[in-house]
N, C-alpha and C. Protein backbone atom coordinates (compact mmCIF):
# COMPACT_ATOMS: atom_id res chain seq x y z
N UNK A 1 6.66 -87.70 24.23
CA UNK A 1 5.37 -87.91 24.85
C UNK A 1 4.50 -86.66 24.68
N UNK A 2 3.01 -86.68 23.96
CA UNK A 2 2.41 -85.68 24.24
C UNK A 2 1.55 -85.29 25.25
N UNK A 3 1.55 -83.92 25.46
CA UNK A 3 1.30 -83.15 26.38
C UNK A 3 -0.36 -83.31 26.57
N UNK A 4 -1.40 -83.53 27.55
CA UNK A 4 -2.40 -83.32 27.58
C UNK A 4 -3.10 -81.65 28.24
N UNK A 5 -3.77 -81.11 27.56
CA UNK A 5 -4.46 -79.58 28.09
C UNK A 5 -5.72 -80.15 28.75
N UNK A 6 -6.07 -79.68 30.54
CA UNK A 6 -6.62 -79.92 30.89
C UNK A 6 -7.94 -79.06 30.92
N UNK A 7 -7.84 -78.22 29.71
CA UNK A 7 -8.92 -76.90 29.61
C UNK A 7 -9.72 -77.41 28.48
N UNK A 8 -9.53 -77.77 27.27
CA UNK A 8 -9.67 -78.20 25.96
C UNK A 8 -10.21 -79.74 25.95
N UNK A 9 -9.36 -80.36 26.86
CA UNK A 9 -8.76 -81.60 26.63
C UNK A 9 -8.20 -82.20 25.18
N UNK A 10 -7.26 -81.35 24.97
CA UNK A 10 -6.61 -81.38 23.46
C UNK A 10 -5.38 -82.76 23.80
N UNK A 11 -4.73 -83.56 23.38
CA UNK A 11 -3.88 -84.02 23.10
C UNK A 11 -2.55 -83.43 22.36
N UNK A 12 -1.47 -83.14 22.93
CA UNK A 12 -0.60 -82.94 21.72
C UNK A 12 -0.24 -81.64 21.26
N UNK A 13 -1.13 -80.59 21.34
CA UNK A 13 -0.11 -79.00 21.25
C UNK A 13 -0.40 -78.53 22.18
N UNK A 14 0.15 -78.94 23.33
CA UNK A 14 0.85 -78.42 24.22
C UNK A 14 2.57 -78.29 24.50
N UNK A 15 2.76 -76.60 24.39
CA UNK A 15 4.20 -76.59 24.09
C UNK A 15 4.72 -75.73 24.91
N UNK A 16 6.28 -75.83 25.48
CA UNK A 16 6.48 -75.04 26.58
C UNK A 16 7.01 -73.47 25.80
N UNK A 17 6.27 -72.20 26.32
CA UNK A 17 6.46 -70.80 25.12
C UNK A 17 6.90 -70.17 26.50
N UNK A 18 7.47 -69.17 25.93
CA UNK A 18 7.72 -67.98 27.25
C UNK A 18 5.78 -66.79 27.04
N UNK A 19 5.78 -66.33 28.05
CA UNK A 19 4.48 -66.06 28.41
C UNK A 19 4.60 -64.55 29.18
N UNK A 20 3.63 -63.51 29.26
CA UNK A 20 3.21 -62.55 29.64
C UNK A 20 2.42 -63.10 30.63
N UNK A 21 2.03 -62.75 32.55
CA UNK A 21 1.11 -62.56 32.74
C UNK A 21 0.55 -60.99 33.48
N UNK A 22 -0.30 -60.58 32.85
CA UNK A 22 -0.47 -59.39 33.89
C UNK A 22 -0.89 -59.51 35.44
N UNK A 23 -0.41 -58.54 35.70
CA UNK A 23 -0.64 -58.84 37.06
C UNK A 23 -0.88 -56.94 37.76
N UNK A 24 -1.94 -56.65 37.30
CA UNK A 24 -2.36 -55.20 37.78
C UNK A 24 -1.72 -54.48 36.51
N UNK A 25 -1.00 -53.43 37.10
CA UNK A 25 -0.08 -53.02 35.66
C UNK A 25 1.57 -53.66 35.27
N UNK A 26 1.45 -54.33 35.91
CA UNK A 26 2.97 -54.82 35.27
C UNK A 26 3.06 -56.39 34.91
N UNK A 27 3.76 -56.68 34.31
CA UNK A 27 3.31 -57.91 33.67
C UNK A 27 4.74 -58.61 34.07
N UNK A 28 4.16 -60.24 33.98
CA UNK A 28 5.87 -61.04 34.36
C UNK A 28 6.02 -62.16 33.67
N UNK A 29 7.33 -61.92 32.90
CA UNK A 29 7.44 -63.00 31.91
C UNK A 29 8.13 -64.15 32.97
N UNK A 30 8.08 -65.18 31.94
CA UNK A 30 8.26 -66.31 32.37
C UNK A 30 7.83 -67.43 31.28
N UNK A 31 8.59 -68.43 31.29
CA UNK A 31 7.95 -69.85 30.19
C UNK A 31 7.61 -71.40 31.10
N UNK A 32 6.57 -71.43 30.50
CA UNK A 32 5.41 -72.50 30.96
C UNK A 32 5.05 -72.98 29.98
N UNK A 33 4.21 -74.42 30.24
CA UNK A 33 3.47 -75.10 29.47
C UNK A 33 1.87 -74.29 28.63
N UNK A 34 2.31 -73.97 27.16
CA UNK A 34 0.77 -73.56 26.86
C UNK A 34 0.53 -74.24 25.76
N UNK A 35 -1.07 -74.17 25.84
CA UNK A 35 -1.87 -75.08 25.26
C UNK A 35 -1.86 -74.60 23.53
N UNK A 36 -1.76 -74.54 22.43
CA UNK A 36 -1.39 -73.84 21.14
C UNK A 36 -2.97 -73.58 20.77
N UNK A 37 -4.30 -74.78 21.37
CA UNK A 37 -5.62 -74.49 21.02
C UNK A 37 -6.16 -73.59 21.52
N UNK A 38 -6.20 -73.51 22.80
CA UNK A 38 -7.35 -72.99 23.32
C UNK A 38 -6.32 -71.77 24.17
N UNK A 39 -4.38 -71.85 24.33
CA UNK A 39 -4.23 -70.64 24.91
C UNK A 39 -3.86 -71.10 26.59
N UNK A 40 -4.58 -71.82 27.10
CA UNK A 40 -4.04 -72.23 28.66
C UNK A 40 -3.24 -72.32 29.08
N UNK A 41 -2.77 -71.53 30.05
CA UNK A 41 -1.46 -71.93 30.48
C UNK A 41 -1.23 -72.59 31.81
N UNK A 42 0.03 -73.13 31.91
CA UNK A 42 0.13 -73.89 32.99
C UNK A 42 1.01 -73.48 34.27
N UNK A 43 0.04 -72.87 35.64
CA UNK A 43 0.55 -72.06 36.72
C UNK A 43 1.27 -73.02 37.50
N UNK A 44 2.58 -73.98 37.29
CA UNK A 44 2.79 -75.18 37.71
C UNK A 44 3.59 -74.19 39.48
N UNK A 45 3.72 -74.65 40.26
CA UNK A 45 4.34 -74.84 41.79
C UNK A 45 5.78 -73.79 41.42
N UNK A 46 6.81 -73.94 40.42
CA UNK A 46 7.90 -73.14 40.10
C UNK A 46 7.72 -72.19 39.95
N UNK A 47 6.19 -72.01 38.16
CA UNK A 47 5.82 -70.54 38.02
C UNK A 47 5.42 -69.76 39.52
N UNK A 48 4.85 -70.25 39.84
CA UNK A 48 4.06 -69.52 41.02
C UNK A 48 5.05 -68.88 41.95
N UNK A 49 5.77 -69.79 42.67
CA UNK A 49 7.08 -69.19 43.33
C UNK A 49 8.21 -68.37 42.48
N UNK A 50 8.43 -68.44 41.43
CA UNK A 50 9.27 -67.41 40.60
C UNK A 50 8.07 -66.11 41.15
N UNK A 51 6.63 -66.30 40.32
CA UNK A 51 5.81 -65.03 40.49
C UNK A 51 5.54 -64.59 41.80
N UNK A 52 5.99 -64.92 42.81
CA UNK A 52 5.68 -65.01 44.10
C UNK A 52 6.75 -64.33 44.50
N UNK A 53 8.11 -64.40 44.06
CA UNK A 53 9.33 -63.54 44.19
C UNK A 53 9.33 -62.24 43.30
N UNK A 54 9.30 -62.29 42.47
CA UNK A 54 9.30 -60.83 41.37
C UNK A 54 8.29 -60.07 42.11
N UNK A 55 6.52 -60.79 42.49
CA UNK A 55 5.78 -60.18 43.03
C UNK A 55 5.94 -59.58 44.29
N UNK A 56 7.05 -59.78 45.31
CA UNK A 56 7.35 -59.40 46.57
C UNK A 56 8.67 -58.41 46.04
N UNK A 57 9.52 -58.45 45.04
CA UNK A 57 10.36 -57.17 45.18
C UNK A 57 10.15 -56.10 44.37
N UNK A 58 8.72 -55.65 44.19
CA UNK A 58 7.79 -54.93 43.78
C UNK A 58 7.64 -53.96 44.73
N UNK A 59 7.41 -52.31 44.35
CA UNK A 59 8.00 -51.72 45.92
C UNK A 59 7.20 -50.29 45.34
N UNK A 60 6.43 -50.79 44.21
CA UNK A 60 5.24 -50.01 43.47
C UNK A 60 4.26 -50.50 43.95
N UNK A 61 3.33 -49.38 43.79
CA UNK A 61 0.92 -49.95 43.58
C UNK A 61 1.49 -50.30 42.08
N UNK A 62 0.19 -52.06 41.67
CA UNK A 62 0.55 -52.08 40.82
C UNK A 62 -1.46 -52.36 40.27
N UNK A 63 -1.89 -51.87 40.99
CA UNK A 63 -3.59 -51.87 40.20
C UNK A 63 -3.99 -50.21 41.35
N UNK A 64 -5.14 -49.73 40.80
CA UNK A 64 -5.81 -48.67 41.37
C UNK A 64 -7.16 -48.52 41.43
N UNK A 65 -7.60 -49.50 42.61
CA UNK A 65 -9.12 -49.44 42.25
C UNK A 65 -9.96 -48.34 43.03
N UNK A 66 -10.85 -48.25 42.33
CA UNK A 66 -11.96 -47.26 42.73
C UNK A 66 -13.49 -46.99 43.28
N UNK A 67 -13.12 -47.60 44.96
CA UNK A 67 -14.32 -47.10 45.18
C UNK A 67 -15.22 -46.15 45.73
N UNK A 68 -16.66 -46.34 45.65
CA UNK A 68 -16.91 -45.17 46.21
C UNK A 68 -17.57 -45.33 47.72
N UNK A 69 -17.34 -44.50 47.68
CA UNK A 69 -17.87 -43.35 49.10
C UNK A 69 -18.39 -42.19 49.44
N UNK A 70 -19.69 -42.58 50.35
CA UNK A 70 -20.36 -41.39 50.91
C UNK A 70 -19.42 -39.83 51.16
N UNK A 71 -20.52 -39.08 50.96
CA UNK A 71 -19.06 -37.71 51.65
C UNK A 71 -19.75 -38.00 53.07
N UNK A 72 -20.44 -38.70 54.17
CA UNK A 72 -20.34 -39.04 55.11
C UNK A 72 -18.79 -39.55 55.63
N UNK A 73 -18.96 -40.85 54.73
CA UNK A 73 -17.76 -41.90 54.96
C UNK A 73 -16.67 -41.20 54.54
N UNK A 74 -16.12 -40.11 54.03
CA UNK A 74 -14.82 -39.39 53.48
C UNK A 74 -14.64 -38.81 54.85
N UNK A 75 -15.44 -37.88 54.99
CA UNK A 75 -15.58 -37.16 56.34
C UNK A 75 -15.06 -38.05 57.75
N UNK A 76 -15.65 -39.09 57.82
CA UNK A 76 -15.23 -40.06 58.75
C UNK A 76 -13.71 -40.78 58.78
N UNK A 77 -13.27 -41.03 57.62
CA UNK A 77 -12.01 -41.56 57.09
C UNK A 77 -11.20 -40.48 57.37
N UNK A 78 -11.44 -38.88 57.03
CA UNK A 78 -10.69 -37.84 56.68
C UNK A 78 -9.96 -37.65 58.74
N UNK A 79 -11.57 -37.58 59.78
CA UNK A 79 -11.07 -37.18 61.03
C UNK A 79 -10.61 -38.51 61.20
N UNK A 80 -10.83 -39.77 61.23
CA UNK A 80 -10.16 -41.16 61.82
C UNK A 80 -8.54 -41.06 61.57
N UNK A 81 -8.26 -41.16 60.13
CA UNK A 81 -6.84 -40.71 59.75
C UNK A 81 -6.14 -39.02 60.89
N UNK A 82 -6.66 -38.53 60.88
CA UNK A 82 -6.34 -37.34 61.79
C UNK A 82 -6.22 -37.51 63.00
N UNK A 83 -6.64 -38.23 63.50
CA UNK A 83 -6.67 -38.75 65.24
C UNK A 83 -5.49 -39.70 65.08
N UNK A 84 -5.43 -40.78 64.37
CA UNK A 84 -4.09 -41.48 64.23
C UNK A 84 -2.64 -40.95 63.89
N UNK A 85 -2.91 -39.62 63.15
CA UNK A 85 -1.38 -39.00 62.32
C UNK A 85 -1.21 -39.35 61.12
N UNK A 86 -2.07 -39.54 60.34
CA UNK A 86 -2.11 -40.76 59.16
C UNK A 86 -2.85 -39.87 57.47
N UNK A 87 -2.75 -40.09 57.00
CA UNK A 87 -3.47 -39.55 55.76
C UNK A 87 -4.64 -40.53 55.10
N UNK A 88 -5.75 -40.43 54.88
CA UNK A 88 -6.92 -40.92 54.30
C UNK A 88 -6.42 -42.60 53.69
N UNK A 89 -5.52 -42.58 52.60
CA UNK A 89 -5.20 -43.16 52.14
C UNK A 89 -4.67 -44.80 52.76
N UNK A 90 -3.63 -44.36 53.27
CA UNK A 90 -2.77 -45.31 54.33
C UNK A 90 -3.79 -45.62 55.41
N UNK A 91 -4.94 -45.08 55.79
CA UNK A 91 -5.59 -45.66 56.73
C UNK A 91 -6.29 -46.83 56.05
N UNK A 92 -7.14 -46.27 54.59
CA UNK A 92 -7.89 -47.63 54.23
C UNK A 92 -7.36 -48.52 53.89
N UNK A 93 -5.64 -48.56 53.75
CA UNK A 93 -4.51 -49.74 53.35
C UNK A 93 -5.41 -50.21 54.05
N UNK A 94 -4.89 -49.48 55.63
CA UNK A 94 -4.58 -50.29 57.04
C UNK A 94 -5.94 -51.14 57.14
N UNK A 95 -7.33 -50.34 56.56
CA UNK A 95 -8.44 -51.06 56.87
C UNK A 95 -8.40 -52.26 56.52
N UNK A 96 -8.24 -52.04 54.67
CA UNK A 96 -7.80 -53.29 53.96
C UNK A 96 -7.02 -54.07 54.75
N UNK A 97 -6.10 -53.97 54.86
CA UNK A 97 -5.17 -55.31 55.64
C UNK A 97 -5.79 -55.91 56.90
N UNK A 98 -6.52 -55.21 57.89
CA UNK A 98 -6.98 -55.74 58.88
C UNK A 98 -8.82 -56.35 58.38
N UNK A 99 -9.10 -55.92 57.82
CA UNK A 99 -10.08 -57.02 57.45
C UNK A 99 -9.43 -57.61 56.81
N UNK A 100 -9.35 -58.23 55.82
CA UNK A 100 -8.72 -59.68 55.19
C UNK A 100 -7.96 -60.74 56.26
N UNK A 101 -7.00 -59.88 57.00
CA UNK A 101 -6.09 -60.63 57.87
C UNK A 101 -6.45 -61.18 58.78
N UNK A 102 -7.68 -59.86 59.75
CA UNK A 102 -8.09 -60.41 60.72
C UNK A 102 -9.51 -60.27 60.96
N UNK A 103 -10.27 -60.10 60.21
CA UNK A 103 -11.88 -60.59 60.51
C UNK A 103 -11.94 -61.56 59.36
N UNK A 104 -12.08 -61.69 58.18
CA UNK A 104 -12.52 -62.19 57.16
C UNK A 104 -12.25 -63.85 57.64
N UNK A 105 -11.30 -64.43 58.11
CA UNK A 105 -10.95 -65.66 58.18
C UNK A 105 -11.75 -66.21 59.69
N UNK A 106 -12.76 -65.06 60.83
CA UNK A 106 -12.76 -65.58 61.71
C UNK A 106 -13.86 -66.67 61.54
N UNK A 107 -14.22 -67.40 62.52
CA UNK A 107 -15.35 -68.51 62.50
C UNK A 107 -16.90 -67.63 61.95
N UNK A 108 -16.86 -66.48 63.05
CA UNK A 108 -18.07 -65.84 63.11
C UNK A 108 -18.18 -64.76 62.16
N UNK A 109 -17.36 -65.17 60.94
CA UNK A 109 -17.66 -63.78 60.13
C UNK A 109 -18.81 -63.58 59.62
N UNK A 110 -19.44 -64.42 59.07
CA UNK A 110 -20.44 -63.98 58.41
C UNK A 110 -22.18 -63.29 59.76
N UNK A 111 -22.00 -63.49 60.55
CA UNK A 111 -22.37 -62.98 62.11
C UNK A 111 -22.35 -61.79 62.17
N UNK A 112 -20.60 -61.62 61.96
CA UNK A 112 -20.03 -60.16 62.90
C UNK A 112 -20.60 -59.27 61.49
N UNK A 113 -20.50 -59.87 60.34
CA UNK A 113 -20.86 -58.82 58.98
C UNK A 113 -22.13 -58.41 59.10
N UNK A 114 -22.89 -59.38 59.27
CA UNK A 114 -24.53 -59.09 59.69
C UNK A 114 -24.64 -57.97 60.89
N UNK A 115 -24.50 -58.22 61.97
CA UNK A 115 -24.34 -57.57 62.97
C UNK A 115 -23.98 -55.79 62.86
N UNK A 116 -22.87 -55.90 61.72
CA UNK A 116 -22.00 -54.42 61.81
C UNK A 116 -23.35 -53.79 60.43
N UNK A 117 -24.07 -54.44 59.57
CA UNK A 117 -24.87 -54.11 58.61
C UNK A 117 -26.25 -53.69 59.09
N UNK A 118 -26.21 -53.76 60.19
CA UNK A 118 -27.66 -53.83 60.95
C UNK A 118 -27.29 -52.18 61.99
N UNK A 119 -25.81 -51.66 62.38
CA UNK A 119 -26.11 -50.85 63.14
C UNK A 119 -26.51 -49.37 61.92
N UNK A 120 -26.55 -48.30 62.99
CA UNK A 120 -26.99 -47.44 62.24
C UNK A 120 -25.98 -46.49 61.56
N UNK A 121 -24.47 -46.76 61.67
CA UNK A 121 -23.44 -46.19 61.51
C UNK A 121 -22.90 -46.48 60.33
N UNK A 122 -23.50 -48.04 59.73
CA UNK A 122 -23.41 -48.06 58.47
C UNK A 122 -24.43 -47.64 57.77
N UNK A 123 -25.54 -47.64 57.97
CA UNK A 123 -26.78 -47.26 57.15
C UNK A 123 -26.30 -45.82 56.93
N UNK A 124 -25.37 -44.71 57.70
CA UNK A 124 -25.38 -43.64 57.76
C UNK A 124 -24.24 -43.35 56.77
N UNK A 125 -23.11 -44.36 56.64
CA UNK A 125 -22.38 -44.67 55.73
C UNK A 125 -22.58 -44.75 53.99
N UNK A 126 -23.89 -45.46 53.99
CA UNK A 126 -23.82 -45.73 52.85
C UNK A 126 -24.86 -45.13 52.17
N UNK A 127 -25.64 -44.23 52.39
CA UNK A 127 -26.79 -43.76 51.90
C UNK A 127 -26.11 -41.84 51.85
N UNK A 128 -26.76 -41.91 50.36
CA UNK A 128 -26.33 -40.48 50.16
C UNK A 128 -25.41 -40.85 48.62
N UNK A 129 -25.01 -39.47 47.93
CA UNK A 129 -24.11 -39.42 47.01
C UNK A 129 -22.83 -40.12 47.04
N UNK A 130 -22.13 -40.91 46.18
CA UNK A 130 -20.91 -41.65 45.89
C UNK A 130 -19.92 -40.96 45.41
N UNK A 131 -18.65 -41.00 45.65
CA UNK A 131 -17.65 -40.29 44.98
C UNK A 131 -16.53 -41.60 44.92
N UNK A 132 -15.78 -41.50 43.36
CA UNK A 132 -14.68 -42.35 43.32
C UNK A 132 -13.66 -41.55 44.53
N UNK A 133 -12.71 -42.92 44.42
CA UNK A 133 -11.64 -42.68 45.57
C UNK A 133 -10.64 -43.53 44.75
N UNK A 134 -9.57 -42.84 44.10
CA UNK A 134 -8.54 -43.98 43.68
C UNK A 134 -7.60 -44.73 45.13
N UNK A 135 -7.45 -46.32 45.36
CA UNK A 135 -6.44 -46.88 46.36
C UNK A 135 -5.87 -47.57 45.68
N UNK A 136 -4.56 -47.11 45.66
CA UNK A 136 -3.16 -47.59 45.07
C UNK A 136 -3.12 -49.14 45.64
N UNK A 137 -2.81 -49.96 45.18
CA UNK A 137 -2.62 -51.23 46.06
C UNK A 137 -0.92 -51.92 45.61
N UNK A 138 -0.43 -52.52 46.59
CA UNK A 138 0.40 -53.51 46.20
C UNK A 138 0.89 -54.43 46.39
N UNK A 139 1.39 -55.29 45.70
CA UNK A 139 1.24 -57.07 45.48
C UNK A 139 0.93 -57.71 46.02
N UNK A 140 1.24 -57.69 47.52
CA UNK A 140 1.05 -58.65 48.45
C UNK A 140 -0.56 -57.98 48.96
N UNK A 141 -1.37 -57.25 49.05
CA UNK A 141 -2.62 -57.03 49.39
C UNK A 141 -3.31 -57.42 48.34
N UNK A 142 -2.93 -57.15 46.97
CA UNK A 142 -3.66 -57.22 46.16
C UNK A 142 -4.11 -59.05 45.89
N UNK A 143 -3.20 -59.79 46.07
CA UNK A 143 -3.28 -61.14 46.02
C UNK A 143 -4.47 -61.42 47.36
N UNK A 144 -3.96 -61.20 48.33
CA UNK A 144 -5.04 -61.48 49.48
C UNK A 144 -6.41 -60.94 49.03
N UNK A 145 -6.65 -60.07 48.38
CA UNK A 145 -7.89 -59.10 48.41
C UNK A 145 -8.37 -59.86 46.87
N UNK A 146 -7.52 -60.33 45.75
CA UNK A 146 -8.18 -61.12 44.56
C UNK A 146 -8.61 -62.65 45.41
N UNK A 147 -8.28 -63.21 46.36
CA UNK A 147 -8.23 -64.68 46.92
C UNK A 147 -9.86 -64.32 47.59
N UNK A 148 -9.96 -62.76 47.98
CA UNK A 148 -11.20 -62.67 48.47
C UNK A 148 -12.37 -62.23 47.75
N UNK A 149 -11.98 -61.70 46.52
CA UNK A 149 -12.94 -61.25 45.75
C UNK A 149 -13.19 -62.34 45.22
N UNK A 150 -12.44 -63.71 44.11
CA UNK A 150 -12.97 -64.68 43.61
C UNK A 150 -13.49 -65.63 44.51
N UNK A 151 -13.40 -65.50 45.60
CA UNK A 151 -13.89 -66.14 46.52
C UNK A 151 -15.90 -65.71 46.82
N UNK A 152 -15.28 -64.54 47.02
CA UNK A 152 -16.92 -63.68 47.39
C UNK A 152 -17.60 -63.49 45.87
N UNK A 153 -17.18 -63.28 44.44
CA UNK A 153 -17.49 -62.69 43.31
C UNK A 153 -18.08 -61.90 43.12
N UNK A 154 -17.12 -60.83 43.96
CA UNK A 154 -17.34 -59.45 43.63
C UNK A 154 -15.65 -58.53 43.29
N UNK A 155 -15.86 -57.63 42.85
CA UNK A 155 -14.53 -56.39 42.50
C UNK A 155 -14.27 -55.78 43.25
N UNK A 156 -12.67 -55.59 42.74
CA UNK A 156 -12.01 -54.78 44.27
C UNK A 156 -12.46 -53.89 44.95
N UNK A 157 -13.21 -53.05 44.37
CA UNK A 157 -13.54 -52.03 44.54
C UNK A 157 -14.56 -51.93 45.44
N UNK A 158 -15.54 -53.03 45.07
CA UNK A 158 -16.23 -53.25 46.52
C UNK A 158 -16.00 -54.15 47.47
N UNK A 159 -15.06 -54.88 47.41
CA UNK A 159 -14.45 -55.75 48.68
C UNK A 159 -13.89 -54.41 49.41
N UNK A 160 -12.75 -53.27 48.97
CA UNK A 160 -12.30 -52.41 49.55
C UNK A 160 -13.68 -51.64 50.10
N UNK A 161 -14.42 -51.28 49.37
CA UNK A 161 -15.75 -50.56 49.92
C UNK A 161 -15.90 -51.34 51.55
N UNK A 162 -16.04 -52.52 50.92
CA UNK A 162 -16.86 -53.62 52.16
C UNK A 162 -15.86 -53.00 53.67
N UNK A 163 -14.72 -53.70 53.32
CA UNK A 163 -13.56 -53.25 54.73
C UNK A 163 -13.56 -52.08 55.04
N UNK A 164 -14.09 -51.18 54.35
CA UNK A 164 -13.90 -49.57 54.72
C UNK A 164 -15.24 -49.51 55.69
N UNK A 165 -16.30 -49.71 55.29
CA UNK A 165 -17.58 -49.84 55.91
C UNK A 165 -17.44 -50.72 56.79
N UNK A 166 -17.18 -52.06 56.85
CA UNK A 166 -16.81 -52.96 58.33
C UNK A 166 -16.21 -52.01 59.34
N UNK A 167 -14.76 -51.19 59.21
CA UNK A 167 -13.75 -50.82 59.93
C UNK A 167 -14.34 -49.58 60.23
N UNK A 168 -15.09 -48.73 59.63
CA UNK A 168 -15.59 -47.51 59.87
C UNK A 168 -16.26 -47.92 60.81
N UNK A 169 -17.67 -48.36 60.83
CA UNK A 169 -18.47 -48.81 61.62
C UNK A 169 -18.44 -49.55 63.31
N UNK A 170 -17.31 -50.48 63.03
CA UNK A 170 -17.17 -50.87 64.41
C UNK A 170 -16.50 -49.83 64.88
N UNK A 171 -15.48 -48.89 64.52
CA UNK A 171 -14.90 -47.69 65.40
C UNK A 171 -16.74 -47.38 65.83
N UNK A 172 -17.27 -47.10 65.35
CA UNK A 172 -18.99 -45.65 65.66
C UNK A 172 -19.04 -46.37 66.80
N UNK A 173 -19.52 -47.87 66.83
CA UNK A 173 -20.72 -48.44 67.68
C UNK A 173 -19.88 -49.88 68.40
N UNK A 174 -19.88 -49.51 69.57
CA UNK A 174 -19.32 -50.31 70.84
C UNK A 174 -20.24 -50.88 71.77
N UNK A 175 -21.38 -51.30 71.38
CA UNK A 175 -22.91 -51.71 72.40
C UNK A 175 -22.45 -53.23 72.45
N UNK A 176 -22.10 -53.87 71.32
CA UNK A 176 -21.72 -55.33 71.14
C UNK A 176 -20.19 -55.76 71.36
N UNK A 177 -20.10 -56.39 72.35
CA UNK A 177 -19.09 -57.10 72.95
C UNK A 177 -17.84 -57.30 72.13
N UNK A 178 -18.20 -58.17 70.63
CA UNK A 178 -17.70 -58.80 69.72
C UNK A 178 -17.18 -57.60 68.74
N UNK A 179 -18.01 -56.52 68.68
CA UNK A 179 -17.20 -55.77 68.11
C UNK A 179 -16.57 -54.39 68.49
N UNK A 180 -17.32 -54.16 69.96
CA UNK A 180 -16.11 -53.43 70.89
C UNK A 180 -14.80 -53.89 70.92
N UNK A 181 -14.77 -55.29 70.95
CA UNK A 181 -13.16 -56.14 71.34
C UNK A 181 -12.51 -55.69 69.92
N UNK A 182 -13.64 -55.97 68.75
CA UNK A 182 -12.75 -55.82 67.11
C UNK A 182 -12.42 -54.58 66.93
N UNK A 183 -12.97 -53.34 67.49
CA UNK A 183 -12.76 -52.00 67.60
C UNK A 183 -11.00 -52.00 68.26
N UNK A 184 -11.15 -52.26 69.39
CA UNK A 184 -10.11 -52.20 70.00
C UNK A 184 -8.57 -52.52 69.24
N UNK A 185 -8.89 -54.10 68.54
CA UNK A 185 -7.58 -54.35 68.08
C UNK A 185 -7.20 -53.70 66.66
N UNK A 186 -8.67 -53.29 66.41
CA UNK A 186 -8.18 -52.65 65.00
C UNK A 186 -7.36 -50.81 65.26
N UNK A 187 -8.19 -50.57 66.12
CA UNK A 187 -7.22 -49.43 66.85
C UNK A 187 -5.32 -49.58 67.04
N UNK A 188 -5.47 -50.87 67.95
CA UNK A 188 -4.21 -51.13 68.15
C UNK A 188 -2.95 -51.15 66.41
N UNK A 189 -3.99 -51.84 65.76
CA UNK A 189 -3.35 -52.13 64.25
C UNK A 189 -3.03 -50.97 63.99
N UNK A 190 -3.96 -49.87 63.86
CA UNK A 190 -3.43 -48.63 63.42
C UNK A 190 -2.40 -48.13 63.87
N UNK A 191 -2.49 -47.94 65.51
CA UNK A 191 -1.16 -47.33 65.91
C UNK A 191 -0.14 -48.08 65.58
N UNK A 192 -0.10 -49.50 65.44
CA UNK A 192 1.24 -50.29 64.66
C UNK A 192 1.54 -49.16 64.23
N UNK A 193 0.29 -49.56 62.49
CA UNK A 193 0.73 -48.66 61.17
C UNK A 193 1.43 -47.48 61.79
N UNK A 194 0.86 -46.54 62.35
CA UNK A 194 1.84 -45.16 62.22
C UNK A 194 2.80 -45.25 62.81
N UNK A 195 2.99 -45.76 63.85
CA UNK A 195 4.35 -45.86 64.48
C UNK A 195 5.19 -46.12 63.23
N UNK A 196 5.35 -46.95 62.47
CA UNK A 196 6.17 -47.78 62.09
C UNK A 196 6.08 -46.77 60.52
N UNK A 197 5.06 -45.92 60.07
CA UNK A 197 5.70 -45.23 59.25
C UNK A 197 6.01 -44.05 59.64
């Protein structure tokens, strides 16, 4: 029986090959259905869970994106990390993970984003000279944070920007209810983080 490619709509060379996919810097073989015309391959329910396992006993950063930041916002990151016990780095994980996890999915996000863009703690954030910042990422953030970038269509680099500026900001400014409370638990998140490293 031949194979139909749902990219092409080719009939017929579609053949099952072993396959490369990258995935940041490391790549994971595996064999799937590909298309011989056009190249497509097929991410069937198995691939995914094989890549879903290799991708979890991964214990490396396996992309390094780069964004920038005010020397305001370094400055701010540099004492925030210092009040927690924490180093620059591991805090904007922590930022990263708590936006994606826990603002990005709420009802009122696009609200609370407006809201935190309007105080003056980001305006103070983002105006002025840029400097790269390499953040190591790995697998399991990096998937959440690509689900949010092709989602939003934008690059890591400024989705990470974005959460750094969300998380910076609600620490400054506690006037609003909604993000005094988000201040609070993102606090709490942190002390998780250090406790626990």
């Amino acid at each position: 029986m031949k194979k139909y490619c749902p990219v092409c709509e080719n009939n017929g060379n579609v053949k099952e090959k072993a396959i490369n996919i990258q995935v940041g810097r490391e790549t994971f073989h595996t064999k799937t259905l590909v298309c011989e015309k056009c190249g497509h391959y097929a991410l069937t329910p198995k691939v995914r869970k094989t890549m879903e396992s290799w991708g979890q006993k991964l214990k490396k950063n396996i992309v390094e994106p780069q964004p920038l930041f005010t020397e305001t916002t370094h400055q701010f990151l540099e004492e925030t990390a210092s009040k927690f016990g924490i180093k620059k780095i591991p805090l904007i994980k922590v930022m990263i993970s708590f936006y994606l996890n826990r603002v990005v999915g709420r009802n009122d996000f696009d609200s609370l984003k407006t809201a935190v863009e309007k105080q003056e703690g980001f305006n103070l954030m983002t105006k002025g000279k840029k400097i790269k910042l390499s953040v190591p990422i790995h697998y399991l953030t990096l998937k959440k944070l690509e689900v949010f970038c092709q989602s939003w269509d934008i690059a890591y680099a400024k989705a990470i920007e974005e959460a750094v500026l969300f998380c910076s900001t609600v620490l400054t400014y506690r006037d609003i209810a909604r993000l005094r409370e988000i201040a609070r638990r993102f606090e709490e998140f942190v002390e998780d983080y250090a406790l626990a490293a």
